[in-house]
PDB file of N, CA and C in Angstrom:
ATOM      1  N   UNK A   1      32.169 -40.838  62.431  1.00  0.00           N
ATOM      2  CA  UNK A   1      32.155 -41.846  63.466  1.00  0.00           C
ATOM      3  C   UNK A   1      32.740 -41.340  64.789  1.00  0.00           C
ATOM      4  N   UNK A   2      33.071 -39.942  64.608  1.00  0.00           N
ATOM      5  CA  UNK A   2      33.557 -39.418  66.193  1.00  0.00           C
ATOM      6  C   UNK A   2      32.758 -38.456  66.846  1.00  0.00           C
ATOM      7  N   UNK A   3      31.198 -38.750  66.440  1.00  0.00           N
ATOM      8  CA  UNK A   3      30.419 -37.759  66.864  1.00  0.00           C
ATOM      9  C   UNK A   3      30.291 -38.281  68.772  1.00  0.00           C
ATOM     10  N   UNK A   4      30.484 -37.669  69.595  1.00  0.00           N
ATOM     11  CA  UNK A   4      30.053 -38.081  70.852  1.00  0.00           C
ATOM     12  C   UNK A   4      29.161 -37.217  71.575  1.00  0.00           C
ATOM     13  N   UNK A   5      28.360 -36.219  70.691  1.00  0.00           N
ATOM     14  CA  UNK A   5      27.291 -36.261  71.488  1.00  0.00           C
ATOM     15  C   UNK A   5      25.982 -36.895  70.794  1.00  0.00           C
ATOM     16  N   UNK A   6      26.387 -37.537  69.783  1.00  0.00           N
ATOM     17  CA  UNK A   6      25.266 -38.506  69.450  1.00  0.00           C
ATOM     18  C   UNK A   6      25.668 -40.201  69.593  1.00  0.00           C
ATOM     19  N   UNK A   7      26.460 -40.254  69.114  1.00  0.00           N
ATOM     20  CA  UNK A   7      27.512 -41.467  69.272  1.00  0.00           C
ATOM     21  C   UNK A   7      26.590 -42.541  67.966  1.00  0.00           C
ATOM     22  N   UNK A   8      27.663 -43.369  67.867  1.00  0.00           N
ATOM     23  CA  UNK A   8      27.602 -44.732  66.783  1.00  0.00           C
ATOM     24  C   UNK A   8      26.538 -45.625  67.039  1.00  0.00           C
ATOM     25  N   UNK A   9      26.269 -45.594  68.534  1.00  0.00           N
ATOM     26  CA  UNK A   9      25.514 -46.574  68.735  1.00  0.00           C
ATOM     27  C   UNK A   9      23.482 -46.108  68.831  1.00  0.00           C
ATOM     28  N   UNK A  10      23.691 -44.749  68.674  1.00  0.00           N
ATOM     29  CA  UNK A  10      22.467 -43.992  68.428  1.00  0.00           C
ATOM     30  C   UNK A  10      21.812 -44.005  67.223  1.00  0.00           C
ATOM     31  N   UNK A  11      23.292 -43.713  66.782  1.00  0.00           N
ATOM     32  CA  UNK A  11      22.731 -44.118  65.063  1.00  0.00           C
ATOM     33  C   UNK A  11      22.665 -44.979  64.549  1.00  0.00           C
ATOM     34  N   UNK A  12      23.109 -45.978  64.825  1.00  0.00           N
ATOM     35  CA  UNK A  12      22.678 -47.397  64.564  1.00  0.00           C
ATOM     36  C   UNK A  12      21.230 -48.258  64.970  1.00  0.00           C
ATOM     37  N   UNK A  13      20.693 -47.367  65.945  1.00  0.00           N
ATOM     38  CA  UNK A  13      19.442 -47.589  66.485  1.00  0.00           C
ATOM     39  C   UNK A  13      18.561 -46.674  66.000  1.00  0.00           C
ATOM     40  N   UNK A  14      18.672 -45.782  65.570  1.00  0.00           N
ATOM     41  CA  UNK A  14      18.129 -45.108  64.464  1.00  0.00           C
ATOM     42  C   UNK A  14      17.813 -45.068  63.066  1.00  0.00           C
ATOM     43  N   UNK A  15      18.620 -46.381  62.909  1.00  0.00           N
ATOM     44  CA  UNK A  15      18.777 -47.174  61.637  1.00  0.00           C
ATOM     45  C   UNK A  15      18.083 -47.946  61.777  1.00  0.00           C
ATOM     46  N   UNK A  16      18.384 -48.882  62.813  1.00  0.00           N
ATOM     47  CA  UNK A  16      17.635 -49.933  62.703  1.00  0.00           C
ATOM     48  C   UNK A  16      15.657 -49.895  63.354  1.00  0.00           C
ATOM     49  N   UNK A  17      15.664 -48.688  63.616  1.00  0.00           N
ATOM     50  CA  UNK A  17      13.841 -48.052  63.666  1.00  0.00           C
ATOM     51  C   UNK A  17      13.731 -47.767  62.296  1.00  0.00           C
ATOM     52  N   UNK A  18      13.851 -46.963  61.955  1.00  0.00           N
ATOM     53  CA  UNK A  18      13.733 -46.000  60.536  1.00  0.00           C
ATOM     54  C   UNK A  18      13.663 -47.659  59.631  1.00  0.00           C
ATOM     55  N   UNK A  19      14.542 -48.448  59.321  1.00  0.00           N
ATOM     56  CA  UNK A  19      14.130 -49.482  58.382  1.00  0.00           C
ATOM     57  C   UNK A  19      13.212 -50.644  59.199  1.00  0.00           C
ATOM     58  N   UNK A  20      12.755 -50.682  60.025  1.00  0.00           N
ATOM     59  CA  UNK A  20      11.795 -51.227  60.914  1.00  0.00           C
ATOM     60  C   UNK A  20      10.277 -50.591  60.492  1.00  0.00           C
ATOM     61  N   UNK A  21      10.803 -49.369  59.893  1.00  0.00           N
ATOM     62  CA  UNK A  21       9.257 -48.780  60.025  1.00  0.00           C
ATOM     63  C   UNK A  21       9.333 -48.737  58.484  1.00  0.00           C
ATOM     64  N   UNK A  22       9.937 -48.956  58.265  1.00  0.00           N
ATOM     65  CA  UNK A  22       9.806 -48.862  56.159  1.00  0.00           C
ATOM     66  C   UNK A  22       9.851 -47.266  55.989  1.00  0.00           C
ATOM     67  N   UNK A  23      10.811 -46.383  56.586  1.00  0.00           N
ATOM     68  CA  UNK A  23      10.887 -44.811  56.122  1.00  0.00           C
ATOM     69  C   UNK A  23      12.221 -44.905  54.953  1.00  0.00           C
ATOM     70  N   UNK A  24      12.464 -44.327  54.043  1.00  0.00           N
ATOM     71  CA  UNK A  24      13.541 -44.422  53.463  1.00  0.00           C
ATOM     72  C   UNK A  24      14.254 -43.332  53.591  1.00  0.00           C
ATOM     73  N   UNK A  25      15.477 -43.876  53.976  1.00  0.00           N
ATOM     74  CA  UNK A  25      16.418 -42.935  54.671  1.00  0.00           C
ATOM     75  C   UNK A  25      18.233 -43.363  53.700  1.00  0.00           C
ATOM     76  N   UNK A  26      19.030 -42.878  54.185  1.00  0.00           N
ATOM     77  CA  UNK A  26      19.831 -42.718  53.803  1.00  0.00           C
ATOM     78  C   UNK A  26      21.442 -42.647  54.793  1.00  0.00           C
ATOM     79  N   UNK A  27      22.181 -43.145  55.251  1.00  0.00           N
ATOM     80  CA  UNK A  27      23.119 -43.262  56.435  1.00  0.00           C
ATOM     81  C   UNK A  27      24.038 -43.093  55.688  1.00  0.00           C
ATOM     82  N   UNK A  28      25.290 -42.237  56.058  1.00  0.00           N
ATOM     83  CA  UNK A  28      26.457 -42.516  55.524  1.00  0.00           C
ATOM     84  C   UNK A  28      27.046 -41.765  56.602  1.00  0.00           C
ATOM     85  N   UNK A  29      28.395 -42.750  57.262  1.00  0.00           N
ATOM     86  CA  UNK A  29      29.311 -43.047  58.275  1.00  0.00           C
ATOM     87  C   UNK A  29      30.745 -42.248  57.802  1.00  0.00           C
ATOM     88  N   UNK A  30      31.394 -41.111  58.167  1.00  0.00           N
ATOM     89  CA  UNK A  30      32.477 -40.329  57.791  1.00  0.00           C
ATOM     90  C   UNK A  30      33.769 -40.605  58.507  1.00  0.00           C
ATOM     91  N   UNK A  31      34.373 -41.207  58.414  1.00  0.00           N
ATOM     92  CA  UNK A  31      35.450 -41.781  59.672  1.00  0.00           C
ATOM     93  C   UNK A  31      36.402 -40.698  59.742  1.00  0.00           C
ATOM     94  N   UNK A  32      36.225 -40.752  61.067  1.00  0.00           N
ATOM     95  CA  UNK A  32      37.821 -39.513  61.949  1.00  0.00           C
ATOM     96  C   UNK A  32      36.718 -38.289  61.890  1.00  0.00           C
ATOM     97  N   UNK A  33      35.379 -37.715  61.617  1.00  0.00           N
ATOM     98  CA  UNK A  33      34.733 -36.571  61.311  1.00  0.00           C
ATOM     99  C   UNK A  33      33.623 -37.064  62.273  1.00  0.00           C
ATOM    100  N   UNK A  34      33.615 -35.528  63.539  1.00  0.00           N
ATOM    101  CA  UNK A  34      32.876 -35.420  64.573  1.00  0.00           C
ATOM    102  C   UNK A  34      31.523 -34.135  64.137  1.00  0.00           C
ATOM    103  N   UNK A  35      30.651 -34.088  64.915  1.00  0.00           N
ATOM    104  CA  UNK A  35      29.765 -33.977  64.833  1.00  0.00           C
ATOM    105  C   UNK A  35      29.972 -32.039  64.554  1.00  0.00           C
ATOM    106  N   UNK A  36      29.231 -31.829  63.901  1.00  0.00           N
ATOM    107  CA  UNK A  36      29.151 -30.543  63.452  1.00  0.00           C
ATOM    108  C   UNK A  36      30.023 -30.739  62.051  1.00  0.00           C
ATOM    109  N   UNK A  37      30.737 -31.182  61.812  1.00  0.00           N
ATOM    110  CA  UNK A  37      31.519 -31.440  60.170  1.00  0.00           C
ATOM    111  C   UNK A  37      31.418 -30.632  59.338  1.00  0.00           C
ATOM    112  N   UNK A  38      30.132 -30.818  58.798  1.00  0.00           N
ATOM    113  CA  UNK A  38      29.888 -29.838  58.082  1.00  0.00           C
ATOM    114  C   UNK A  38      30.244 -28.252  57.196  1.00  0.00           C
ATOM    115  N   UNK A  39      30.596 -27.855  58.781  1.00  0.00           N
ATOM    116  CA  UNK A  39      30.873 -26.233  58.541  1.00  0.00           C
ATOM    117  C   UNK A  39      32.226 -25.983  57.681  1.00  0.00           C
ATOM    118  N   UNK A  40      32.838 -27.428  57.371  1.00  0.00           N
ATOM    119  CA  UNK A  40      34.305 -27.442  56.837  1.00  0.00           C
ATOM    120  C   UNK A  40      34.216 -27.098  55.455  1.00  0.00           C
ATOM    121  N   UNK A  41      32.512 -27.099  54.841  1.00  0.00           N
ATOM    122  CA  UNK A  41      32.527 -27.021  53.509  1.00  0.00           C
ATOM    123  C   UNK A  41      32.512 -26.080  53.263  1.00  0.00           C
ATOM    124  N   UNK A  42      32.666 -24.902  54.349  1.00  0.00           N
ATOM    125  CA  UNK A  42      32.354 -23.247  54.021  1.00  0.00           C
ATOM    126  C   UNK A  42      33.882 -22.552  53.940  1.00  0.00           C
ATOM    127  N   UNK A  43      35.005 -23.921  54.196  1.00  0.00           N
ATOM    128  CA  UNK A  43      36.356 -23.226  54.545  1.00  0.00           C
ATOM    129  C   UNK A  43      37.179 -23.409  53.641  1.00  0.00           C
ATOM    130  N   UNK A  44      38.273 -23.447  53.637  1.00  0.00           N
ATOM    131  CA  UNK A  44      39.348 -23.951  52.449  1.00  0.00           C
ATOM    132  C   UNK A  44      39.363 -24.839  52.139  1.00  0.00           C
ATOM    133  N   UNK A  45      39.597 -25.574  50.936  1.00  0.00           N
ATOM    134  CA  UNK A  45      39.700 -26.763  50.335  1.00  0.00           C
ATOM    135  C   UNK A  45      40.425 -27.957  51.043  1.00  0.00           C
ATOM    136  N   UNK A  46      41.567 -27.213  51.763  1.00  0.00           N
ATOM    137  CA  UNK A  46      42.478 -27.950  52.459  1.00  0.00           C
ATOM    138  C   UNK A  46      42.177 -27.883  54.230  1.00  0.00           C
ATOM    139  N   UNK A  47      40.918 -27.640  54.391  1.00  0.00           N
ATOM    140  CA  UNK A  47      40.358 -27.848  56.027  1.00  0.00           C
ATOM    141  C   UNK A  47      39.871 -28.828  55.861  1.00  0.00           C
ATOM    142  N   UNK A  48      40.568 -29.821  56.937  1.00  0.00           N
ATOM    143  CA  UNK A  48      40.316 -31.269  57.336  1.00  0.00           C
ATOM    144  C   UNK A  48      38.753 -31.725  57.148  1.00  0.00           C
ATOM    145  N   UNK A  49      38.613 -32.233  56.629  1.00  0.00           N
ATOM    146  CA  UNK A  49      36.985 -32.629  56.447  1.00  0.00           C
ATOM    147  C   UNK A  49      36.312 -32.069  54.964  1.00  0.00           C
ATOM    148  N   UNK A  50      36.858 -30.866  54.259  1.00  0.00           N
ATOM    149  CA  UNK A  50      36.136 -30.775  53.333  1.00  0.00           C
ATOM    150  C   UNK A  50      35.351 -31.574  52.416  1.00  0.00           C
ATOM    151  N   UNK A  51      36.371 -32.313  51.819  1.00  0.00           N
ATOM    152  CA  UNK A  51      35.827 -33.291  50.895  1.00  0.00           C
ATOM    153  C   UNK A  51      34.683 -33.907  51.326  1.00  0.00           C
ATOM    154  N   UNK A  52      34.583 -34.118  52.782  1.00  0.00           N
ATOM    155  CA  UNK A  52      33.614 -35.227  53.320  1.00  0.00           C
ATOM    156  C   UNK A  52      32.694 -34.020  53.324  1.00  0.00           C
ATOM    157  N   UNK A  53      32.474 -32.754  53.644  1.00  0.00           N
ATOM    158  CA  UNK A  53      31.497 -32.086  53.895  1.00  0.00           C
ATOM    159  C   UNK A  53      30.840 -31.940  52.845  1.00  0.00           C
ATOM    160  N   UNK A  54      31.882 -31.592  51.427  1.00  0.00           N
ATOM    161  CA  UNK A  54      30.766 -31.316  50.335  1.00  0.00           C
ATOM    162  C   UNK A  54      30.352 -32.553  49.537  1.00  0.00           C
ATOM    163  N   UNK A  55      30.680 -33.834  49.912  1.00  0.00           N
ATOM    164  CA  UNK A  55      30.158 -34.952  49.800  1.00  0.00           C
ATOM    165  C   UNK A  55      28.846 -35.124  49.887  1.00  0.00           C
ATOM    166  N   UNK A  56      28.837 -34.925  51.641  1.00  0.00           N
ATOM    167  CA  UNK A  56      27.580 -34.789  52.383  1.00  0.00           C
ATOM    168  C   UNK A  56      26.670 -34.000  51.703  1.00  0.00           C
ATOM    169  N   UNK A  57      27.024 -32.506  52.099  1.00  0.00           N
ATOM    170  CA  UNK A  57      25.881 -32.120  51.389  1.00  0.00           C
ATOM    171  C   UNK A  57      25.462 -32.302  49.679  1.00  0.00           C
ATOM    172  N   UNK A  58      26.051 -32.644  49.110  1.00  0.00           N
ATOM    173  CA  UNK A  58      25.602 -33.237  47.140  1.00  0.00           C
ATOM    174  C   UNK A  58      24.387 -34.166  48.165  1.00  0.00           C
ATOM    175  N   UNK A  59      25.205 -35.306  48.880  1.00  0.00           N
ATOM    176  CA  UNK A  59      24.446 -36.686  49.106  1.00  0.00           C
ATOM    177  C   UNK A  59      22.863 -36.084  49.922  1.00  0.00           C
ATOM    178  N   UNK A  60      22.802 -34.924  50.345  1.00  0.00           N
ATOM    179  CA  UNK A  60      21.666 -34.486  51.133  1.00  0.00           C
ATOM    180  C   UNK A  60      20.784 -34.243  50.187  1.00  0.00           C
ATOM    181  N   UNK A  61      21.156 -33.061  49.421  1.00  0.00           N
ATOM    182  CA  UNK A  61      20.443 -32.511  48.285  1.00  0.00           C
ATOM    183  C   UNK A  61      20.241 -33.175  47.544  1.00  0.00           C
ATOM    184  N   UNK A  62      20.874 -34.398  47.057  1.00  0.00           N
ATOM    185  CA  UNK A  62      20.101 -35.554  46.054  1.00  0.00           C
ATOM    186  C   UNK A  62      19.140 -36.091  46.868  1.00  0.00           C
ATOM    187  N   UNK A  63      19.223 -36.666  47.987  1.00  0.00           N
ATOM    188  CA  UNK A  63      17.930 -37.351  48.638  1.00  0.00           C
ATOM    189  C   UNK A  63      17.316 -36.221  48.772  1.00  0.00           C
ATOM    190  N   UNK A  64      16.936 -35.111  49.031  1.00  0.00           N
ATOM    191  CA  UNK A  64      15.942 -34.606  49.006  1.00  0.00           C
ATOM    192  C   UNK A  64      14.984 -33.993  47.976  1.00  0.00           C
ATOM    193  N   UNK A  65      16.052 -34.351  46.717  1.00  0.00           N
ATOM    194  CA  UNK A  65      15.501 -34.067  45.104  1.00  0.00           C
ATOM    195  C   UNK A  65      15.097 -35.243  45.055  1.00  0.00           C
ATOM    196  N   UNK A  66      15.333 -36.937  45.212  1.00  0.00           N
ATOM    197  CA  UNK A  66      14.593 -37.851  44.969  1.00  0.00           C
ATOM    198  C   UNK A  66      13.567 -38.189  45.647  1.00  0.00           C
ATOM    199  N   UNK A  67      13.188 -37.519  47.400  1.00  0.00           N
ATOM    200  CA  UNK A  67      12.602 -37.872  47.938  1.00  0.00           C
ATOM    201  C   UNK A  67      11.183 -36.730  48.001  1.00  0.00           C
ATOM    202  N   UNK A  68      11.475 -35.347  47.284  1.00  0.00           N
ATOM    203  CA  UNK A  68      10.204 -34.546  46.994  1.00  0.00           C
ATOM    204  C   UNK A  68      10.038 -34.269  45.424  1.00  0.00           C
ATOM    205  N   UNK A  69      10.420 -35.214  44.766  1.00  0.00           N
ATOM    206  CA  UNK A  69      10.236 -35.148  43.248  1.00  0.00           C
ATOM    207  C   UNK A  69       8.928 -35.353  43.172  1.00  0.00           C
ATOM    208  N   UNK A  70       7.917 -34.447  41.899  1.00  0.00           N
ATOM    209  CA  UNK A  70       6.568 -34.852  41.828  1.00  0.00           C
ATOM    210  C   UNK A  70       5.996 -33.924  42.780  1.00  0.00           C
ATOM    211  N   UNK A  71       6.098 -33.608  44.184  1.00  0.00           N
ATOM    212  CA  UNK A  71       5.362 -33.390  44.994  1.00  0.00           C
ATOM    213  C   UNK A  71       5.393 -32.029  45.207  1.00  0.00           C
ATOM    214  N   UNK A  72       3.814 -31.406  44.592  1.00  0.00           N
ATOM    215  CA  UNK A  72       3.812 -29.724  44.577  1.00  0.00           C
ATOM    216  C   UNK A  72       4.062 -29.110  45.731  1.00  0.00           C
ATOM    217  N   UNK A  73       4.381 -27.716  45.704  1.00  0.00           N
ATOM    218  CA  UNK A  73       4.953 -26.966  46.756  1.00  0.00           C
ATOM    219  C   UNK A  73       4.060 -27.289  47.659  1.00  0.00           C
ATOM    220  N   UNK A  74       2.484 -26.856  47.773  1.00  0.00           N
ATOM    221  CA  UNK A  74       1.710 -26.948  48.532  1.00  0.00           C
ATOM    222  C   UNK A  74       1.614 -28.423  49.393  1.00  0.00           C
ATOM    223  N   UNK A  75       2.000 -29.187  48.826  1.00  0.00           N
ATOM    224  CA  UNK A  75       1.936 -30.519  49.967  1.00  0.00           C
ATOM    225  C   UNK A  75       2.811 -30.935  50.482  1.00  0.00           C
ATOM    226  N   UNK A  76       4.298 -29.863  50.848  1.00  0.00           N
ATOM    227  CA  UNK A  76       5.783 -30.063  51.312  1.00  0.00           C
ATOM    228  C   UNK A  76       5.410 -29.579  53.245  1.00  0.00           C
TER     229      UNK A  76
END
């Protein structure tokens, strides 16, 4: 929620298109964790954000195992 070069209110409008258009998507909001986050999952256990990073990515890689399940290489 401290991303500011996208900000809260982007993504919330991005939310509210994406379920406007019937895409299924997936949002999850990390509080005190700014934009780039991520890279915390490559660091020590005890760098601020980890937990949330390797959260994230499990939560990525499951939606993208539920969302190309079935569907052969060739039509990705």
């Amino acid at each position: 929620d401290q991303d500011t070069g996208a900000g809260i209110d982007n993504v919330e409008k991005l939310r509210g298109a994406l379920e406007g258009a019937g895409v299924e998507h997936e949002f999850h909001i990390y509080p005190g964790l700014g934009h780039g986050f991520l890279k915390a999952s490559l660091e020590d256990s005890k760098t601020p954000g980890y937990e949330q990073a390797c959260m994230s990515w499990h939560r990525t890689l499951e939606f993208y195992r539920r969302s190309f399940a079935g569907i052969p290489a060739t039509a990705r």
